[in-house]
Protein backbone atom coordinates (compact mmCIF):
# COMPACT_ATOMS: atom_id res chain seq x y z
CA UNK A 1 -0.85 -16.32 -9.89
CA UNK A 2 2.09 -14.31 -10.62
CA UNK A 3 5.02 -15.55 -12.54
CA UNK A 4 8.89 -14.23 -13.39
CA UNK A 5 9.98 -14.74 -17.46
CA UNK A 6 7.65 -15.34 -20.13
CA UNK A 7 7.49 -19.16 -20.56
CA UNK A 8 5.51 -20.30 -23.51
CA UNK A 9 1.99 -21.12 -21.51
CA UNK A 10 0.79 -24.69 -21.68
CA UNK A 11 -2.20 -26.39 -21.19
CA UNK A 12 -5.00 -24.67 -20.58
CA UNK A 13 -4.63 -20.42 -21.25
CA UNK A 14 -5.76 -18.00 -18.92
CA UNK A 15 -8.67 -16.18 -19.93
CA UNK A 16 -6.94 -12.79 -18.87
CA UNK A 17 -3.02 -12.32 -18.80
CA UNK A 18 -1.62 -9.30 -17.27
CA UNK A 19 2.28 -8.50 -18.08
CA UNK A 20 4.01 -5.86 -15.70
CA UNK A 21 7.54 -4.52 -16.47
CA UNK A 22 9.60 -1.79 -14.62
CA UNK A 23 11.79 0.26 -16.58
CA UNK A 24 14.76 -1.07 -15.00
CA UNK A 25 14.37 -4.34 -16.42
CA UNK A 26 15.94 -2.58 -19.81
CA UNK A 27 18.56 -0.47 -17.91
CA UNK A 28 21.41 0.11 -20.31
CA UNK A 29 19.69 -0.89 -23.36
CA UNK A 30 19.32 2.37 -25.41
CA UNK A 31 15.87 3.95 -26.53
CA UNK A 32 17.18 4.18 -29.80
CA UNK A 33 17.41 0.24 -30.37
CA UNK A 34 14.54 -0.28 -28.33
CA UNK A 35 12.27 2.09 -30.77
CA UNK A 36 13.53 0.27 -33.43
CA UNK A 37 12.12 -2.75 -32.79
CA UNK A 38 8.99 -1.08 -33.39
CA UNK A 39 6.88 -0.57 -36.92
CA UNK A 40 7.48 3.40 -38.63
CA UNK A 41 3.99 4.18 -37.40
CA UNK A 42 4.32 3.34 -34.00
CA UNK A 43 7.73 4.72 -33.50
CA UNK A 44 7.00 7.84 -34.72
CA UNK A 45 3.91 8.23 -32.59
CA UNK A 46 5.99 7.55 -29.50
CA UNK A 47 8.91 9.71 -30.40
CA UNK A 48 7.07 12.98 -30.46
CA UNK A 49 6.51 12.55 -26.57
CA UNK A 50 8.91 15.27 -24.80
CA UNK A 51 9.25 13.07 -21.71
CA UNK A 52 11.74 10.45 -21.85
CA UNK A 53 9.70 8.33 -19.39
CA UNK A 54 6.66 8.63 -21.32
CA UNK A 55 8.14 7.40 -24.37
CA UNK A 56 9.63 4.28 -22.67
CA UNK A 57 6.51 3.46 -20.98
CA UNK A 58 4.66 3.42 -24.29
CA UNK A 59 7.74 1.45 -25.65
CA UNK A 60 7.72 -1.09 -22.89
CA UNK A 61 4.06 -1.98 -23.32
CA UNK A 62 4.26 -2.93 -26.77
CA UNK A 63 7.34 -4.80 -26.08
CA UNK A 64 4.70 -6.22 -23.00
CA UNK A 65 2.03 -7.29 -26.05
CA UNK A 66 4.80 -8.89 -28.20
CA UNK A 67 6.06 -10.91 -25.33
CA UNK A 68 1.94 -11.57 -24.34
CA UNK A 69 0.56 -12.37 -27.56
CA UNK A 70 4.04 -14.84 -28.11
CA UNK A 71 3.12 -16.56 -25.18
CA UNK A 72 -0.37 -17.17 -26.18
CA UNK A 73 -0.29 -17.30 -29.73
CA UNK A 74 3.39 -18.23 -30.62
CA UNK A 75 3.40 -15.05 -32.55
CA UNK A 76 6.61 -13.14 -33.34
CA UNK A 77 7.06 -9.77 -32.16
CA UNK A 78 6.52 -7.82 -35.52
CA UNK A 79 3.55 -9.92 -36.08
CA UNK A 80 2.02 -8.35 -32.72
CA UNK A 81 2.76 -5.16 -33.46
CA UNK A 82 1.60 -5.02 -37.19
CA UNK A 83 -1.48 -6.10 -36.04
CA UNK A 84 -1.72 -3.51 -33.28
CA UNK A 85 -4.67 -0.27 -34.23
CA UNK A 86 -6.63 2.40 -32.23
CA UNK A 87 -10.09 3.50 -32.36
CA UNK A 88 -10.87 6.77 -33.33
CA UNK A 89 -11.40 7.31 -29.85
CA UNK A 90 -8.06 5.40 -28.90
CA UNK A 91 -8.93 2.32 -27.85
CA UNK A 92 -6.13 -0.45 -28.30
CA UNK A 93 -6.79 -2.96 -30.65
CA UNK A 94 -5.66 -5.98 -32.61
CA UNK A 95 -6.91 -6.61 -35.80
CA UNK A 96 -8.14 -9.76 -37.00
CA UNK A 97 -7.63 -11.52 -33.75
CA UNK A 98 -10.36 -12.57 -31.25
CA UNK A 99 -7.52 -11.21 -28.17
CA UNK A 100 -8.95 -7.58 -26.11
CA UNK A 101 -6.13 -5.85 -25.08
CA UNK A 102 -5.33 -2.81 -22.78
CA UNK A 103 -2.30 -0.36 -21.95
CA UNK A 104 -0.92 1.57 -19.16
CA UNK A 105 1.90 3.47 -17.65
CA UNK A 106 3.00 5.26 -14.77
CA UNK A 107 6.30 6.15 -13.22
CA UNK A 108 8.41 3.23 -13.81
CA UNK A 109 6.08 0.37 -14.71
CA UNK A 110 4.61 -0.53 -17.72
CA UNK A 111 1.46 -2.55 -18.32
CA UNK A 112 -0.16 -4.74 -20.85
CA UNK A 113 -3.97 -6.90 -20.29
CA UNK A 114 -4.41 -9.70 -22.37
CA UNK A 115 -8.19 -11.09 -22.60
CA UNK A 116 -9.77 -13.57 -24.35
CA UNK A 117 -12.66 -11.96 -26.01
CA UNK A 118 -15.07 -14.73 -25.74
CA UNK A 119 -14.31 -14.95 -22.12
CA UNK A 120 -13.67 -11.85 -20.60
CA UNK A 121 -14.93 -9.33 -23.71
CA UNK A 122 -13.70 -5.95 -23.60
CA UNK A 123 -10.75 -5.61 -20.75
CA UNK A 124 -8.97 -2.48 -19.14
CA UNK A 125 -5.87 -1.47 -17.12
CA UNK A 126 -4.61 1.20 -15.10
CA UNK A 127 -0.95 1.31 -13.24
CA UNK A 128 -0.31 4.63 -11.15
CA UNK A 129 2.25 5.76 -8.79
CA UNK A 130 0.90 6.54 -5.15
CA UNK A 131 1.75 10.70 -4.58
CA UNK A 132 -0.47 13.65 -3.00
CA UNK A 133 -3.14 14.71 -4.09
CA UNK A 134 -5.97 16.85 -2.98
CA UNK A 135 -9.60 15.25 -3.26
CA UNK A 136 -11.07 18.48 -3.65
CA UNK A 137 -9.52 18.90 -7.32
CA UNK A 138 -11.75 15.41 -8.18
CA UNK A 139 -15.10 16.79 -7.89
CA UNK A 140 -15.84 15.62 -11.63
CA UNK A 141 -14.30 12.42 -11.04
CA UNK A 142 -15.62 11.34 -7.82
CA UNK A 143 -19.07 11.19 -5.91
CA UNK A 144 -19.60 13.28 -2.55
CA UNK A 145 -19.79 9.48 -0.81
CA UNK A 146 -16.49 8.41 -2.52
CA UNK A 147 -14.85 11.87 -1.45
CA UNK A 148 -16.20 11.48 1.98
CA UNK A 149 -14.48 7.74 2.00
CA UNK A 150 -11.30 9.17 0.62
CA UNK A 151 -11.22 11.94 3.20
CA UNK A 152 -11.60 9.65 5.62
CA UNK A 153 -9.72 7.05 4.86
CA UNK A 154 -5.98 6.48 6.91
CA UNK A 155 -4.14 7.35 3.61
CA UNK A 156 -6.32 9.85 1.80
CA UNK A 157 -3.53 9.56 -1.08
CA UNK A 158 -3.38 5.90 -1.31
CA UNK A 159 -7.18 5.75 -0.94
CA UNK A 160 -7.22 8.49 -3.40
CA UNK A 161 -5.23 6.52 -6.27
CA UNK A 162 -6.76 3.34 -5.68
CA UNK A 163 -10.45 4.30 -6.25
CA UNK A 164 -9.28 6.22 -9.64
CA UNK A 165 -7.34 2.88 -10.74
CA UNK A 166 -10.95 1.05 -10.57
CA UNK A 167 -12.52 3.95 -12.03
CA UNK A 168 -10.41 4.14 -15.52
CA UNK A 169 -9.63 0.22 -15.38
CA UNK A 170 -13.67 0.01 -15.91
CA UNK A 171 -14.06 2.74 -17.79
CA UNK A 172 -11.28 1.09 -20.37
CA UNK A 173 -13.19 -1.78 -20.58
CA UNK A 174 -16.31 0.22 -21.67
CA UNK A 175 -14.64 1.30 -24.47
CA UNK A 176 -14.24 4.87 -24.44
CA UNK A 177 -11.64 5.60 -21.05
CA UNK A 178 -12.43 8.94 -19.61
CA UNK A 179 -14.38 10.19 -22.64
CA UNK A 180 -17.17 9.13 -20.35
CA UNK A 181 -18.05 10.33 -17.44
CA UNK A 182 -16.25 8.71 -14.89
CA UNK A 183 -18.95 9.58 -11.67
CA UNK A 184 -20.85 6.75 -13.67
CA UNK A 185 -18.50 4.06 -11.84
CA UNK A 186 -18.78 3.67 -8.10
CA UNK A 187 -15.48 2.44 -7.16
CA UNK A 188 -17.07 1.34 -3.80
CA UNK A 189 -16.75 -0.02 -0.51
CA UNK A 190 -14.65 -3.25 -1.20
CA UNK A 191 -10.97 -3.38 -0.54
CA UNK A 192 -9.51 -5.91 -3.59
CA UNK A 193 -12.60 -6.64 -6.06
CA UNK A 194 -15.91 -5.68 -7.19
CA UNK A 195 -18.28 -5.00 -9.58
CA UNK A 196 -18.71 -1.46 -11.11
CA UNK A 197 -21.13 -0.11 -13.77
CA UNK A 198 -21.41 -3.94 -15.14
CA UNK A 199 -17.54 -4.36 -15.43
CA UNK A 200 -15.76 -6.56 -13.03
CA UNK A 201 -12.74 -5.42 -11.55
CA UNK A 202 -9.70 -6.61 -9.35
CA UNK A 203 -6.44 -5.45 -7.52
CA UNK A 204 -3.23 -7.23 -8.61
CA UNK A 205 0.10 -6.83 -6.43
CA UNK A 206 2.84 -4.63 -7.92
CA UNK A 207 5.70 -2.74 -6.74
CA UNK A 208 5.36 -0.58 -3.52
CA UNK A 209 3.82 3.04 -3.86
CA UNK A 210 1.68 1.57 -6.86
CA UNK A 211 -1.76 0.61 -7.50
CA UNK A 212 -2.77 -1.89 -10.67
CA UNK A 213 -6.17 -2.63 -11.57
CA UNK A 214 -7.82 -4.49 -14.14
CA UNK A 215 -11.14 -4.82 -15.24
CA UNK A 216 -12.90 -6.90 -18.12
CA UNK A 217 -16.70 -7.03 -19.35
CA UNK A 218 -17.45 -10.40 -18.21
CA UNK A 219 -15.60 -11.98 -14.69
CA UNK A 220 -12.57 -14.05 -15.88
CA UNK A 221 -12.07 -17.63 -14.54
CA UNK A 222 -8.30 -17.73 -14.94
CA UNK A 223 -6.22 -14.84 -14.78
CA UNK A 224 -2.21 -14.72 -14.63
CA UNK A 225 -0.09 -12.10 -14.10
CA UNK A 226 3.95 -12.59 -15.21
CA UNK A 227 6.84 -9.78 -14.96
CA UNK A 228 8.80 -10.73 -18.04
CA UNK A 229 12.79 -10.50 -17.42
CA UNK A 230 14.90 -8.63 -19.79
CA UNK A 231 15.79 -11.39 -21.91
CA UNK A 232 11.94 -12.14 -22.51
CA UNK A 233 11.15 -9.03 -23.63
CA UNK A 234 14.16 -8.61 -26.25
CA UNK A 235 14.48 -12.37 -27.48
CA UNK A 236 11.77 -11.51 -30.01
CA UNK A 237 14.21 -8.74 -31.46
CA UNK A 238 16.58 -10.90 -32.58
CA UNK A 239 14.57 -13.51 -34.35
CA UNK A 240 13.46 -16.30 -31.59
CA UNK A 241 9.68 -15.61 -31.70
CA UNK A 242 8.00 -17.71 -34.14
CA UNK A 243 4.39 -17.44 -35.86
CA UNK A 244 1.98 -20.19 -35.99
CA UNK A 245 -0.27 -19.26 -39.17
């Protein structure tokens, strides 16, 4: 299910919620406001990145979690990013809550998985753009069979880019990304879902020349996916999120 805004969700919540933004939803607001909203630590992490597109899509999927984690939890969006820490390793996560979470970025769009940890334990995301790329440069990322496929296949790019989105969407959800070796997950023969080194992992629709995967530990029962408008993502700047202690 995939819904527009960022309603407050009623009855039951889904176990995993994914939240997709384009960078055009914040056209004309400027990156110096927007990295405001942010705690010191967090801003200044994100401002050393040259690329201007790589610091909005960092910025936009924290923005994501505040508008995620308000949704869920009725939390304000300084209380979601205060409680926001990394691994040593890097791994996204939020202290003292029972929520797995998991960011990406690519061209335009911006990502954010919400999991319930009891449901779905450890969860992982990857958003990239569709563009050409030879197979032969992924020996160390891809089996002989799985280069074969993508050789093969009627869009060796698109192939190409959708069996690496399954590949560090599971590998996210180990735990450590590509700090392990990513020829440990197949990324198979099926076309929308599957299971892959004992994560489960699923397609979701985005934008045209994109592929989005997630992937969690355990197979969700109820996932939602929502593209937050403009005025989602900034009414929790200006003091309309609330916190339920």
């Amino acid at each position: 299910m995939a819904e527009e805004g960022a309603p407050a969700v009623s009855g039951i919540a889904p176990d995993l919620l994914v939240l997709a933004a384009d960078q055009a939803r914040l056209e004309g607001v400027g990156e110096g406001f927007l990295l405001s909203l942010l705690p010191d630590s967090q801003r200044l992490a994100i401002s050393r990145y040259r690329r201007v597109e790589d610091r909005m899509g960092r910025l936009l999927a924290r923005l994501l979690l505040g508008a995620g984690l308000n949704m869920l939890e009725g939390w304000s969006r300084s209380r979601a990013l205060a409680a926001l820490a990394h691994e040593p390793e890097g791994r996204p996560f939020l202290q003292g809550g029972r929520r797995e979470i998991s960011f990406s970025h690519a061209g335009r769009w911006s990502v954010c998985a919400i999991g319930d940890g009891a449901a779905t334990g450890r969860v992982g995301v990857d958003v990239e753009a569709i563009r050409p790329l030879a197979a032969e440069e992924f020996t160390l990322v891809f089996s002989r069979p799985e280069l074969e496929a993508i050789r093969s296949s009627p869009d060796p790019y698109r192939e190409l880019i959708r069996r690496w989105t399954i590949k560090e969407a599971v590998l996210k959800a180990r735990g450590r990304g590509f700090l392990e070796d990513p020829l440990t997950v197949d990324s198979g023969c099926s076309p929308e879902a599957g299971l892959s080194a004992d994560r489960y992992w699923e397609h979701l629709p985005l934008a045209e020349g994109y592929w989005l995967t997630v992937a969690a530990e355990r197979r969700w029962n109820n996932l939602k996916t929502v593209f937050p408008s403009a005025e989602a993502l900034l009414a929790l700047a200006d003091g309309r999120g609330t916190d339920n202690q």
